[in-house]
N, C-alpha and C. Protein backbone atom coordinates (compact mmCIF):
# COMPACT_ATOMS: atom_id res chain seq x y z
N UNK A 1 12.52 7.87 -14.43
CA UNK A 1 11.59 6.79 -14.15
C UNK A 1 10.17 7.32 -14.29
N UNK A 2 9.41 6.34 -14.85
CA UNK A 2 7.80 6.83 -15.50
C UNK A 2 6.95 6.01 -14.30
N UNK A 3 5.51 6.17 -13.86
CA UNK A 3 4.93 5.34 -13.36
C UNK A 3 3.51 5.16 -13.90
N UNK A 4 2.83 4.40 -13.79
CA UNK A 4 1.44 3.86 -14.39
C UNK A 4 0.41 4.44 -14.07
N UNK A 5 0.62 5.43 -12.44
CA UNK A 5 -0.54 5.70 -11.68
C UNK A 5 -0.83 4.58 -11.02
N UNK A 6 -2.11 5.22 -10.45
CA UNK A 6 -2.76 4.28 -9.98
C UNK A 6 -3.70 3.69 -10.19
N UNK A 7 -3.92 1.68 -10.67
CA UNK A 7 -4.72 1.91 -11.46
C UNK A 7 -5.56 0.55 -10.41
N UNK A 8 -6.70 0.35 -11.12
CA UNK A 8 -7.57 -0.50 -10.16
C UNK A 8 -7.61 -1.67 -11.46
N UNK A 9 -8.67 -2.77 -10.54
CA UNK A 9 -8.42 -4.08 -11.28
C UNK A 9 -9.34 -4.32 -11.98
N UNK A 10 -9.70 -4.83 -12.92
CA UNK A 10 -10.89 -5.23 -13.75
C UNK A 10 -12.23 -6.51 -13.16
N UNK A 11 -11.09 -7.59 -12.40
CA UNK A 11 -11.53 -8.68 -12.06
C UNK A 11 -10.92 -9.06 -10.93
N UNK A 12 -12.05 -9.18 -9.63
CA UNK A 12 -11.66 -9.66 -8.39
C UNK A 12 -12.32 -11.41 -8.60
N UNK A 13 -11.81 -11.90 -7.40
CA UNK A 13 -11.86 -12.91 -6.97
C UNK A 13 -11.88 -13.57 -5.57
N UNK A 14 -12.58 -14.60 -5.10
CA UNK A 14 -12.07 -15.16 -3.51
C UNK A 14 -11.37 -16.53 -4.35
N UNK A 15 -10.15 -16.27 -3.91
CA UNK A 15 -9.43 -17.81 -4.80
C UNK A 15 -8.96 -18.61 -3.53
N UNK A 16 -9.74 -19.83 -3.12
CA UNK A 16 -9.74 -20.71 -2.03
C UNK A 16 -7.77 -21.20 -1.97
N UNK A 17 -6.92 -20.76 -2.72
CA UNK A 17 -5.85 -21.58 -3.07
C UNK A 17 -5.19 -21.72 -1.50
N UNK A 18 -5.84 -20.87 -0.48
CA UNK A 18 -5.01 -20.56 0.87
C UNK A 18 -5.93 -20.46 1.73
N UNK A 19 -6.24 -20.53 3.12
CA UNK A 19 -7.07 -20.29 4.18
C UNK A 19 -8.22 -21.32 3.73
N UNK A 20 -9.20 -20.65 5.15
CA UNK A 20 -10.23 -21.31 4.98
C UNK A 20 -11.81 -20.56 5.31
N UNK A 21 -11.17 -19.41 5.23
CA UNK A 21 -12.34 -17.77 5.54
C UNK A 21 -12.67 -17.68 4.12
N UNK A 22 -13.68 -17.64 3.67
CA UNK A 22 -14.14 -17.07 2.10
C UNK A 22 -14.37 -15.54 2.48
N UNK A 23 -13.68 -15.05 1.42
CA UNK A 23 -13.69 -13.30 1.11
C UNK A 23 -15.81 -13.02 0.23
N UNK A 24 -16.49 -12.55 0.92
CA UNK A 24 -17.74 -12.06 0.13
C UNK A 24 -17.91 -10.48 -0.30
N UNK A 25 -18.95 -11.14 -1.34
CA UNK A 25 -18.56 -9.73 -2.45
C UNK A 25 -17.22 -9.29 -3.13
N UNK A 26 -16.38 -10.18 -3.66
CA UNK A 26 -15.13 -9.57 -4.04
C UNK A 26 -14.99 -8.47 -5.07
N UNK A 27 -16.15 -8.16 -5.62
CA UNK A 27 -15.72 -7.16 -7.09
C UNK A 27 -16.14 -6.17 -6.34
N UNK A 28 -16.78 -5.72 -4.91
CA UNK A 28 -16.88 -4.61 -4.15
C UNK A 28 -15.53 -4.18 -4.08
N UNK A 29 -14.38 -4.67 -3.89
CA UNK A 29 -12.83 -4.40 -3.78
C UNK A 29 -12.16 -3.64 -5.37
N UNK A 30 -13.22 -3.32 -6.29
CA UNK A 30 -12.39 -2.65 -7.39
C UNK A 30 -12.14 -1.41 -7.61
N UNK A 31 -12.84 -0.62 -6.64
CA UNK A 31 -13.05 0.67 -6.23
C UNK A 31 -12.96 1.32 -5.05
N UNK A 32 -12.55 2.39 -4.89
CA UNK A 32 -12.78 3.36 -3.23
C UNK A 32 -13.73 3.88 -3.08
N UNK A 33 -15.16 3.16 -2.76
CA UNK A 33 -16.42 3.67 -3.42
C UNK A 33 -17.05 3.50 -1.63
N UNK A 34 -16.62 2.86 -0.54
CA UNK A 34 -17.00 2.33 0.77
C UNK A 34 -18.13 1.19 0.32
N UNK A 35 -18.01 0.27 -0.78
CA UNK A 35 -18.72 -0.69 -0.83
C UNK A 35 -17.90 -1.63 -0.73
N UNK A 36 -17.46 -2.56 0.34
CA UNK A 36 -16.77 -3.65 0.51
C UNK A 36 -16.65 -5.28 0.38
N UNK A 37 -15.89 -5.51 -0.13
CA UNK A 37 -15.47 -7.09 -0.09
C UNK A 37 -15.54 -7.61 1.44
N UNK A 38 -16.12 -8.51 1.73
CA UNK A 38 -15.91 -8.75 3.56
C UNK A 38 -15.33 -10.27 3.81
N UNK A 39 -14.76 -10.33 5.00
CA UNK A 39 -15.01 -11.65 5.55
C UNK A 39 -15.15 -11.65 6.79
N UNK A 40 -15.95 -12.92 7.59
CA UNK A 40 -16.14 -12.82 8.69
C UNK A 40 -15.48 -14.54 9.16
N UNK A 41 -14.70 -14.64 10.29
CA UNK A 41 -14.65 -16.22 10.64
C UNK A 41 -15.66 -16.74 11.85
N UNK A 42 -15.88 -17.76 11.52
CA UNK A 42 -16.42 -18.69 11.95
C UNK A 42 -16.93 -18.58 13.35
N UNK A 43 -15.42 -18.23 14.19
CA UNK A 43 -15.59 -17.23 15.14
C UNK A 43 -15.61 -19.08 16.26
N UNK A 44 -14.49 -19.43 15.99
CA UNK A 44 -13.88 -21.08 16.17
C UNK A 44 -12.46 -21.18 15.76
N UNK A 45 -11.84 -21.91 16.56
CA UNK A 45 -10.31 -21.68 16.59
C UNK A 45 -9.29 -20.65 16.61
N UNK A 46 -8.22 -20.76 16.19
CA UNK A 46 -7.44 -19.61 16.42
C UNK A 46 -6.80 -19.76 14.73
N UNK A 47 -6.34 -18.50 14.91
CA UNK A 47 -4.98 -18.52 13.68
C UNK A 47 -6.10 -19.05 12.50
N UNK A 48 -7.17 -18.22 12.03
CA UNK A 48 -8.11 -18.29 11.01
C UNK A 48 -7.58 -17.68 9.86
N UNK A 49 -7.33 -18.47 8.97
CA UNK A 49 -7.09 -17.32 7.64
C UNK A 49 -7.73 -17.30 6.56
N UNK A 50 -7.64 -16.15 5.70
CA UNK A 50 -8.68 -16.02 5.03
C UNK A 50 -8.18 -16.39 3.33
N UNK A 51 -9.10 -16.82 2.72
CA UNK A 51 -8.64 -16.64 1.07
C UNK A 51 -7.90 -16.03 0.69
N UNK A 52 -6.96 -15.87 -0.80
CA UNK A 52 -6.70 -15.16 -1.17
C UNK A 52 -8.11 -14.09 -1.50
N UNK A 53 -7.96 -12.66 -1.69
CA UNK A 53 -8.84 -11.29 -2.18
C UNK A 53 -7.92 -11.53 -3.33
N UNK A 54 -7.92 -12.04 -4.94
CA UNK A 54 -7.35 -11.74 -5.77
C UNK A 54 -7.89 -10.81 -6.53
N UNK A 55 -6.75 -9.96 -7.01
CA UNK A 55 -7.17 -8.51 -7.65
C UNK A 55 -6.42 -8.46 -9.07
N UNK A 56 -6.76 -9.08 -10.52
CA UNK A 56 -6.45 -9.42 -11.83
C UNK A 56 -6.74 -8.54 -12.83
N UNK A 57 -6.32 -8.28 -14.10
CA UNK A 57 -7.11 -7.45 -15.41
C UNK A 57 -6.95 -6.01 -15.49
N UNK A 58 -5.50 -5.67 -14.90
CA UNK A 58 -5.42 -4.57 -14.81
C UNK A 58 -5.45 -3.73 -16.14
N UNK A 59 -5.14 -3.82 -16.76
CA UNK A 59 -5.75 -3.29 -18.11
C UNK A 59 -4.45 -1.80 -18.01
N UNK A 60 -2.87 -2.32 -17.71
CA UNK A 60 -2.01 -2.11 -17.79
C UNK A 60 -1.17 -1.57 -19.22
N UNK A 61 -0.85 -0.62 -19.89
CA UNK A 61 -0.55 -0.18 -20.91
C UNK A 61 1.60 0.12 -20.81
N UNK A 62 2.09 -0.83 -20.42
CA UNK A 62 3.53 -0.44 -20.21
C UNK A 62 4.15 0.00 -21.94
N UNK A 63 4.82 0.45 -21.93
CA UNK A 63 5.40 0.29 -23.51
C UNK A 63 6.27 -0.23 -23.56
N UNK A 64 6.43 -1.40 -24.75
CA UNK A 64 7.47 -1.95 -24.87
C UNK A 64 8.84 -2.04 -24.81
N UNK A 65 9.58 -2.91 -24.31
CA UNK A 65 10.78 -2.75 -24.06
C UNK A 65 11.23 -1.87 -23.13
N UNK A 66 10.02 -1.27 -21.92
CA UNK A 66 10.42 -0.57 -20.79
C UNK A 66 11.03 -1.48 -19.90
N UNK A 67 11.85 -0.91 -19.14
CA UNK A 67 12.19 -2.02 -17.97
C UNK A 67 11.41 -1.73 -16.45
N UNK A 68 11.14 -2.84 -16.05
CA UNK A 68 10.05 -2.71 -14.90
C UNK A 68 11.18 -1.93 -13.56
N UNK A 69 10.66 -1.46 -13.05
CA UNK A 69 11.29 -0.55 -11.82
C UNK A 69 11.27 -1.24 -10.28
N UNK A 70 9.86 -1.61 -10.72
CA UNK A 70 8.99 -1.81 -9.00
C UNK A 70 7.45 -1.43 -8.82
N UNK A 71 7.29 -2.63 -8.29
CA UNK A 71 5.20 -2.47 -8.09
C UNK A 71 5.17 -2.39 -6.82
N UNK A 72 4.22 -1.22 -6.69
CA UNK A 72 3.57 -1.39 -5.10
C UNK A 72 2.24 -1.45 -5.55
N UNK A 73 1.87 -1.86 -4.74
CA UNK A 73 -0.05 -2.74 -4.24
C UNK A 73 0.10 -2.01 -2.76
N UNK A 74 -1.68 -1.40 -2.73
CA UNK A 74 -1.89 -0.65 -1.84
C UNK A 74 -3.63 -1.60 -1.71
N UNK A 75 -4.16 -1.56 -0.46
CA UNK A 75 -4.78 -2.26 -0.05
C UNK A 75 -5.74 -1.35 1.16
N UNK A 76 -7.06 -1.15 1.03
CA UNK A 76 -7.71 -0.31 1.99
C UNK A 76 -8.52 -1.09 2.26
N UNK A 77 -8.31 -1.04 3.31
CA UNK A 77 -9.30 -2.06 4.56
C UNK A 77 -9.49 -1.18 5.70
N UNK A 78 -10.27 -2.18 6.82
CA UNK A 78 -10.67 -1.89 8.04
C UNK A 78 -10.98 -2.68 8.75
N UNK A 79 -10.19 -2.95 9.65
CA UNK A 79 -11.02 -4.29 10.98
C UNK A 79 -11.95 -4.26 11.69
N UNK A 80 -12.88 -4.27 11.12
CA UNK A 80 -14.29 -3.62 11.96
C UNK A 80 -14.80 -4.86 12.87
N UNK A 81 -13.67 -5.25 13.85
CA UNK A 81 -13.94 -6.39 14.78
C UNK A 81 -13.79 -5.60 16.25
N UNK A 82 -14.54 -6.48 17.14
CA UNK A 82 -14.23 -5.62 18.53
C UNK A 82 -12.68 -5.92 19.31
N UNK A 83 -12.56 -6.67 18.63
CA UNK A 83 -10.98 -7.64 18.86
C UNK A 83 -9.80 -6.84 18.29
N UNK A 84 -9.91 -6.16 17.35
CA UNK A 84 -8.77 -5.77 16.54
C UNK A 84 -7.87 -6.68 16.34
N UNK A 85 -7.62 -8.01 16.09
CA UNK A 85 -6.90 -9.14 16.45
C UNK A 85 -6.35 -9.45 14.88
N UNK A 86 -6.61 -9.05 13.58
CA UNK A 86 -6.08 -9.66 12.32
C UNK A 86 -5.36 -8.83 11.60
N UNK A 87 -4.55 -9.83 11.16
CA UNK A 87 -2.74 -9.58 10.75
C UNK A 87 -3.02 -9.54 9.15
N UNK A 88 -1.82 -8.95 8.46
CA UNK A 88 -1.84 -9.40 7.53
C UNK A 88 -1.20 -10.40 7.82
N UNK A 89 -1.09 -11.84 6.10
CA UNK A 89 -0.88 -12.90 6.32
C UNK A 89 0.05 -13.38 4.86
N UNK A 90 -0.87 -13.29 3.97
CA UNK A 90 -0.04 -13.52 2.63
C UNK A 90 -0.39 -12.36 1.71
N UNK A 91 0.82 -11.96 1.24
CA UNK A 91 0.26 -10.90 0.17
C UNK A 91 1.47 -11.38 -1.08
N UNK A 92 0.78 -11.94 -1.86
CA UNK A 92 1.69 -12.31 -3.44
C UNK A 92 1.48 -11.77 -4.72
N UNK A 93 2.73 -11.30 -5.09
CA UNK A 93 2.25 -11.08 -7.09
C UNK A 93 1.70 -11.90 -7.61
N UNK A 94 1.19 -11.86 -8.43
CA UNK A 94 0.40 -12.70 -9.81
C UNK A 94 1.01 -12.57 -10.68
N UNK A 95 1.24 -13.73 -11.05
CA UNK A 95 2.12 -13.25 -12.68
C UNK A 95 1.40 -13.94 -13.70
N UNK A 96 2.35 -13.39 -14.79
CA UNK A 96 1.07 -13.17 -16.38
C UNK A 96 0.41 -14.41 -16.93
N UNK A 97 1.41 -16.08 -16.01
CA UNK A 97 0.74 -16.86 -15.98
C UNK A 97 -0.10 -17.83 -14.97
N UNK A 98 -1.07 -16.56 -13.99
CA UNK A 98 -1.61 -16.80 -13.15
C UNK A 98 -1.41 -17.71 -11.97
N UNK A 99 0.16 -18.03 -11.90
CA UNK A 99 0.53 -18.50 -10.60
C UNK A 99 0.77 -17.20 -9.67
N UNK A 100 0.83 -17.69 -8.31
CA UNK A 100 1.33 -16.83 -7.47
C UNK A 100 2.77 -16.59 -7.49
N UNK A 101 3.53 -15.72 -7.20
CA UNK A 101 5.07 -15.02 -6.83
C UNK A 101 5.83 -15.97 -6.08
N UNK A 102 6.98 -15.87 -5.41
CA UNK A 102 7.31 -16.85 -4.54
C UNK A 102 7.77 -15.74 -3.46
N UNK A 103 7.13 -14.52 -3.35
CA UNK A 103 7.92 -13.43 -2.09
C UNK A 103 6.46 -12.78 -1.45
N UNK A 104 6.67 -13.15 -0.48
CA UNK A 104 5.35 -12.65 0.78
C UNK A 104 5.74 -11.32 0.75
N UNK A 105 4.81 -10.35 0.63
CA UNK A 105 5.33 -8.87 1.02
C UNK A 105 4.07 -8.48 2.20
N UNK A 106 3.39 -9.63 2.76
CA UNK A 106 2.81 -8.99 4.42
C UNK A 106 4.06 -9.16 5.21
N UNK A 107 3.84 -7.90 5.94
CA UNK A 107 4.72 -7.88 7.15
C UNK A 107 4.10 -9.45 8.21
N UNK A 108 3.46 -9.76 8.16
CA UNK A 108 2.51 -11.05 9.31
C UNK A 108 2.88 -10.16 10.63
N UNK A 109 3.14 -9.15 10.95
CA UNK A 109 3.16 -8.58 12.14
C UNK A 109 2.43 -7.19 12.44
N UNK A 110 1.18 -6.70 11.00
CA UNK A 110 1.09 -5.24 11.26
C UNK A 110 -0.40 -5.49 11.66
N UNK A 111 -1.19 -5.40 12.91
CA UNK A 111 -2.41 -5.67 12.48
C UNK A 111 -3.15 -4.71 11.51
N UNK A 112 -4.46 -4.81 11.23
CA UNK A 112 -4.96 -3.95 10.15
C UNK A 112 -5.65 -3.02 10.70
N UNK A 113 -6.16 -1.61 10.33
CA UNK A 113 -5.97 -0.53 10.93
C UNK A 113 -7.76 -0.47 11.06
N UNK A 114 -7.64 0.05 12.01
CA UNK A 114 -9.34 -0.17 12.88
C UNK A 114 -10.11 0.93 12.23
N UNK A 115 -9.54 1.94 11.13
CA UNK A 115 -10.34 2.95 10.54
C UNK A 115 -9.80 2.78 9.32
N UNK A 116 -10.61 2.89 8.07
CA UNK A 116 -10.55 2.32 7.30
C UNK A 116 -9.34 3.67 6.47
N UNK A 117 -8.14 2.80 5.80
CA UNK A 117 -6.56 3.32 5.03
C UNK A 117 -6.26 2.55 4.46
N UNK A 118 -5.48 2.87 3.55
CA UNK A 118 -4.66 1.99 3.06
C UNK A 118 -3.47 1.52 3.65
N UNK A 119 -3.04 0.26 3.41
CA UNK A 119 -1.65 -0.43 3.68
C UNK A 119 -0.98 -0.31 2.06
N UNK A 120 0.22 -0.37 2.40
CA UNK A 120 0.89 -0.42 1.55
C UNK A 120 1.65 -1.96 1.37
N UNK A 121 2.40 -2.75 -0.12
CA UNK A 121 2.96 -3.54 -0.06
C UNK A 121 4.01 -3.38 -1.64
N UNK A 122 5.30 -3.50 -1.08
CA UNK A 122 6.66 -3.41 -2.07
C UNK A 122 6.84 -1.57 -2.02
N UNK A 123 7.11 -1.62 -3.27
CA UNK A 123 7.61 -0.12 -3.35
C UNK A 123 7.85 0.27 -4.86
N UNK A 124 8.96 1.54 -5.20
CA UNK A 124 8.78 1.72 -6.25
C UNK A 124 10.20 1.27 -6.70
N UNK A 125 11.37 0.48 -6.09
CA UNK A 125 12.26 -0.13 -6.27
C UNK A 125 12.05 -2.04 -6.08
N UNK A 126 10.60 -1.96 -5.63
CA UNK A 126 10.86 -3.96 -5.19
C UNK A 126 9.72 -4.20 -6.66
N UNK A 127 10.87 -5.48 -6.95
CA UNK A 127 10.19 -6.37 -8.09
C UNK A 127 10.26 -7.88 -7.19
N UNK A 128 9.53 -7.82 -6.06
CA UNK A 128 9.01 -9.49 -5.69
C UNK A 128 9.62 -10.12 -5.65
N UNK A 129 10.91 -10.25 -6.03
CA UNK A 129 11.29 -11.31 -6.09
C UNK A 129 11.43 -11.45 -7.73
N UNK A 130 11.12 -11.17 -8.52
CA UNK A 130 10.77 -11.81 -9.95
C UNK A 130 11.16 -10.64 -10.99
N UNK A 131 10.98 -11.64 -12.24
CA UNK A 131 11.91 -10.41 -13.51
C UNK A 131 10.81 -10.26 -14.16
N UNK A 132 10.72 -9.17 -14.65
CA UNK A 132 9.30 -8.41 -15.29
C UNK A 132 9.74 -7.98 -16.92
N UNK A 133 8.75 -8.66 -18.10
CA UNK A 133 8.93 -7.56 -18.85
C UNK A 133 7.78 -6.36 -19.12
N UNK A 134 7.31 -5.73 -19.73
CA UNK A 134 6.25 -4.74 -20.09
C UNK A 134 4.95 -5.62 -20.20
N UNK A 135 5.56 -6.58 -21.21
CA UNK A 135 4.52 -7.91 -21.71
C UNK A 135 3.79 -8.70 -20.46
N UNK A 136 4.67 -9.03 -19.22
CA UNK A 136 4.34 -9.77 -18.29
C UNK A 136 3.45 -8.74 -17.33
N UNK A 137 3.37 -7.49 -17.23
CA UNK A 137 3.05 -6.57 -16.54
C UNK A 137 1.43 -6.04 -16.93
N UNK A 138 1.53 -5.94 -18.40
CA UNK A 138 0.44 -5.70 -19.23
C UNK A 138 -0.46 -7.17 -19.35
N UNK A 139 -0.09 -8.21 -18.89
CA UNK A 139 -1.28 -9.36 -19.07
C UNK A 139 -2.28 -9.31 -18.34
N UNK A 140 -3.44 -9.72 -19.25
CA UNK A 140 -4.60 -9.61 -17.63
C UNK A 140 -4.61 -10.77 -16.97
N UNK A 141 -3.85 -11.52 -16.83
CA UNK A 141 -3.81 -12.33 -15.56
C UNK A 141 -2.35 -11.98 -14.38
N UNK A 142 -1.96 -11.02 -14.87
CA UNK A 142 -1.04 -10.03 -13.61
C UNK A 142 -2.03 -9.24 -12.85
N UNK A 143 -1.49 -9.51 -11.61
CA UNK A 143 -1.92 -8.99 -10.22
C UNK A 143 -1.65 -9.52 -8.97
N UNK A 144 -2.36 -9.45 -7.87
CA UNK A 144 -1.44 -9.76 -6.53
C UNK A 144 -3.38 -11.05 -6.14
N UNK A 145 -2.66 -11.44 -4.82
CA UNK A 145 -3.59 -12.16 -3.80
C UNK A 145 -3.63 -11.89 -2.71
N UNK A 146 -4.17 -11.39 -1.62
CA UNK A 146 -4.00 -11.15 -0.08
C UNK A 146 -5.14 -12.02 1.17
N UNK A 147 -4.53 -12.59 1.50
CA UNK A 147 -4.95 -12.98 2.69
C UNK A 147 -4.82 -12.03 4.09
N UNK A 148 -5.71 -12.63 4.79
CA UNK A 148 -5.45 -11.82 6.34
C UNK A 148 -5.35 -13.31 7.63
N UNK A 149 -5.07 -12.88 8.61
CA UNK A 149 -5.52 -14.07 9.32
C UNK A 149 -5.75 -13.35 10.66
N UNK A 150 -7.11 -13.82 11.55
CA UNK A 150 -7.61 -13.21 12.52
C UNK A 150 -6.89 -14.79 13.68
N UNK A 151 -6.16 -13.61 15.06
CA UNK A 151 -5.63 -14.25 15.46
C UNK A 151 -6.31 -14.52 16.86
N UNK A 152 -7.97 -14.17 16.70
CA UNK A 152 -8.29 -14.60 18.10
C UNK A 152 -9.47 -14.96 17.89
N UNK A 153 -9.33 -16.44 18.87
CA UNK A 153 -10.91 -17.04 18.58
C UNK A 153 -12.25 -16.68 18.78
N UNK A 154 -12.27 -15.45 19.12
CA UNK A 154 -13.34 -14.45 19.60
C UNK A 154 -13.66 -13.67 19.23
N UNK A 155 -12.80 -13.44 17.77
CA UNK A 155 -12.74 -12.15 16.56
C UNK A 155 -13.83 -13.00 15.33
N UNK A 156 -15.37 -12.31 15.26
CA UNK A 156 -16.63 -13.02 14.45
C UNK A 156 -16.91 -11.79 13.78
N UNK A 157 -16.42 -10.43 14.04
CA UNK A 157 -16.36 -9.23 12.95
C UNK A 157 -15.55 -9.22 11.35
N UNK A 158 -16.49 -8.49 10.57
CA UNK A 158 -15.94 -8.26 9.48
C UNK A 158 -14.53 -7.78 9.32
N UNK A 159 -13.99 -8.48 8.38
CA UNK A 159 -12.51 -7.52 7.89
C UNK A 159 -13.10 -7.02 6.38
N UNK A 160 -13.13 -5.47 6.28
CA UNK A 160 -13.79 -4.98 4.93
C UNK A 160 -12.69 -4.47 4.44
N UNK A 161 -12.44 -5.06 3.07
CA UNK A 161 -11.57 -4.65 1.85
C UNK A 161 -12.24 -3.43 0.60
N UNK A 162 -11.90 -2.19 0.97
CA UNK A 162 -12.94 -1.26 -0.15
C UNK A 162 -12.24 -1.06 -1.42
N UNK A 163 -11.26 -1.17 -1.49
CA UNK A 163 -10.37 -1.11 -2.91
C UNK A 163 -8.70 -1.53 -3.21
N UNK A 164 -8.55 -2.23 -3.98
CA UNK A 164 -6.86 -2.76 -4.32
C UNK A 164 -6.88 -1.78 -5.40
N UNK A 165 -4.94 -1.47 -5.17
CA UNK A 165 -4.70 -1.10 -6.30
C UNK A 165 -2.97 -1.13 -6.13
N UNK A 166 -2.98 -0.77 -8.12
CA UNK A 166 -1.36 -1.23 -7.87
C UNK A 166 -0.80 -0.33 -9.03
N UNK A 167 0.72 0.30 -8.36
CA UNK A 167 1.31 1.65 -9.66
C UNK A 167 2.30 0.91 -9.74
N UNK A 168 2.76 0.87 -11.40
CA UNK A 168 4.01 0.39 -11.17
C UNK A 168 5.15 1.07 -11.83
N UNK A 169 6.24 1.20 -11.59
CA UNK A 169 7.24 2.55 -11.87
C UNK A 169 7.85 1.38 -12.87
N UNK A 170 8.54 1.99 -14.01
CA UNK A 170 9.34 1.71 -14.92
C UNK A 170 10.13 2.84 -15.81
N UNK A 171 11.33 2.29 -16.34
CA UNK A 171 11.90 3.30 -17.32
C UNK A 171 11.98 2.83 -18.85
N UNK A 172 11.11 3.64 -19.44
CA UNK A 172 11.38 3.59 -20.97
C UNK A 172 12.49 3.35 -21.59
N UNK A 173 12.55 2.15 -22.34
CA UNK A 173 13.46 1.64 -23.00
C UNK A 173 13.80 2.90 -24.27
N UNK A 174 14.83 3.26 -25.09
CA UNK A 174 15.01 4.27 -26.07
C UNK A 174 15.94 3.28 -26.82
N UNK A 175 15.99 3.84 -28.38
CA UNK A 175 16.95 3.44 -28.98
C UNK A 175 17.81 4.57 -28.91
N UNK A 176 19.15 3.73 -29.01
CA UNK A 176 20.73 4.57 -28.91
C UNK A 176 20.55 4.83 -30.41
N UNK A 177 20.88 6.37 -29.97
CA UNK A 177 21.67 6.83 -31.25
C UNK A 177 23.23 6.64 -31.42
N UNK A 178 23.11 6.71 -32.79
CA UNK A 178 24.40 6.05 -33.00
C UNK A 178 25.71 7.54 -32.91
N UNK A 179 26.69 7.21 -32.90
CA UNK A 179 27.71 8.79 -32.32
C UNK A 179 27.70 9.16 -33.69
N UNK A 180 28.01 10.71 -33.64
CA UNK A 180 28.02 11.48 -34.76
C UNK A 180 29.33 11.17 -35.60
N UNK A 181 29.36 11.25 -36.96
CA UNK A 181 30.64 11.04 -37.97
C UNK A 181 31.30 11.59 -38.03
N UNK A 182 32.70 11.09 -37.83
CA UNK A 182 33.53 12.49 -37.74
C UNK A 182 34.31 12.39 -38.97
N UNK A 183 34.52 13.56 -39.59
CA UNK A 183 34.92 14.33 -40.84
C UNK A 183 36.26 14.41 -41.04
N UNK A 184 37.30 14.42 -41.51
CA UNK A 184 38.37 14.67 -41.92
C UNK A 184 38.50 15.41 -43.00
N UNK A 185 39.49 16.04 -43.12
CA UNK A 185 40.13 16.71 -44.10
C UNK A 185 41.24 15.81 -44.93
N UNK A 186 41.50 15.65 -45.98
CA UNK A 186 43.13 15.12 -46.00
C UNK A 186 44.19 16.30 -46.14
């Protein structure tokens, strides 16, 4: 099994398709540079969630006819709230024709880590839910979406996103050789 590395995204986004927190600065999220994507809520009601952070354009080089293995998406944040109160919420693939996945890979139970790490999401055996070819992997409209949701109405601190990224393991397709000829004598 081969993997891609790790590679970052070309084109972020706040894509309203979910919540109602807008993600600011999203192309701060294309790098591990400590320049961040943020959001802050309203800091009103409960169970606030935020946009998708979409992370697109990976500029993915699979070779053809590999078979996909498994994508993990890794995600570095920090809850820089006095609350520590926000979950992950939705985290979905993107696929090559810019819908979302149909498999949540947030736990909705881990809150997010009060010093800024990465989380992890899938692995190097989970394909989402979904069938991958090289082609679908390599489009630049493949990639993931993540939401968060802050679960206390008293949480008005930033959640800072400093970089997405996503490796994805596959095995090179080969052509079969054909078996060797076997010879006779008469």
């Amino acid at each position: 099994m081969s993997d891609t590395g790790w590679i970052s995204p070309g084109t972020m986004a706040d894509d309203d398709t979910v919540g109602t927190v807008a993600w600011n600065n999203p192309d701060n999220a294309k790098a591990s540079d400590d320049s961040y994507a943020t959001t802050t809520p309203p800091g009103q009601g409960t169970k606030l969630y935020t946009h998708y952070l979409k992370a697109t354009n990976f500029s993915f080089s699979i070779p053809s006819g590999a078979t996909i293995d498994g994508i993990l998406v890794e995600l570095e944040v920090v809850d820089d709230s006095f609350y520590n109160s926000a979950f992950e919420s939705k985290t979905y693939i993107v696929k090559a024709d810019g819908s979302y996945g149909t498999t949540n890979k947030a736990t909705t139970d881990q809150l997010l880590p009060t010093t800024e790490a990465y989380i992890s999401f899938g692995a190097s055996d989970e394909l989402w839910g979904e069938t991958w070819t090289s082609a679908n992997i390599n489009d630049s409209d493949f990639g993931v979406g993540i939401s968060v949701v802050y679960s206390d109405d008293e949480n008005t601190a930033d959640i800072k996103a400093d970089h997405i990224r996503i490796k994805v393991y596959y095995t090179e397709g080969g052509a079969t050789s054909a078996p060797f000829p076997m010879f006779f004598r008469p």
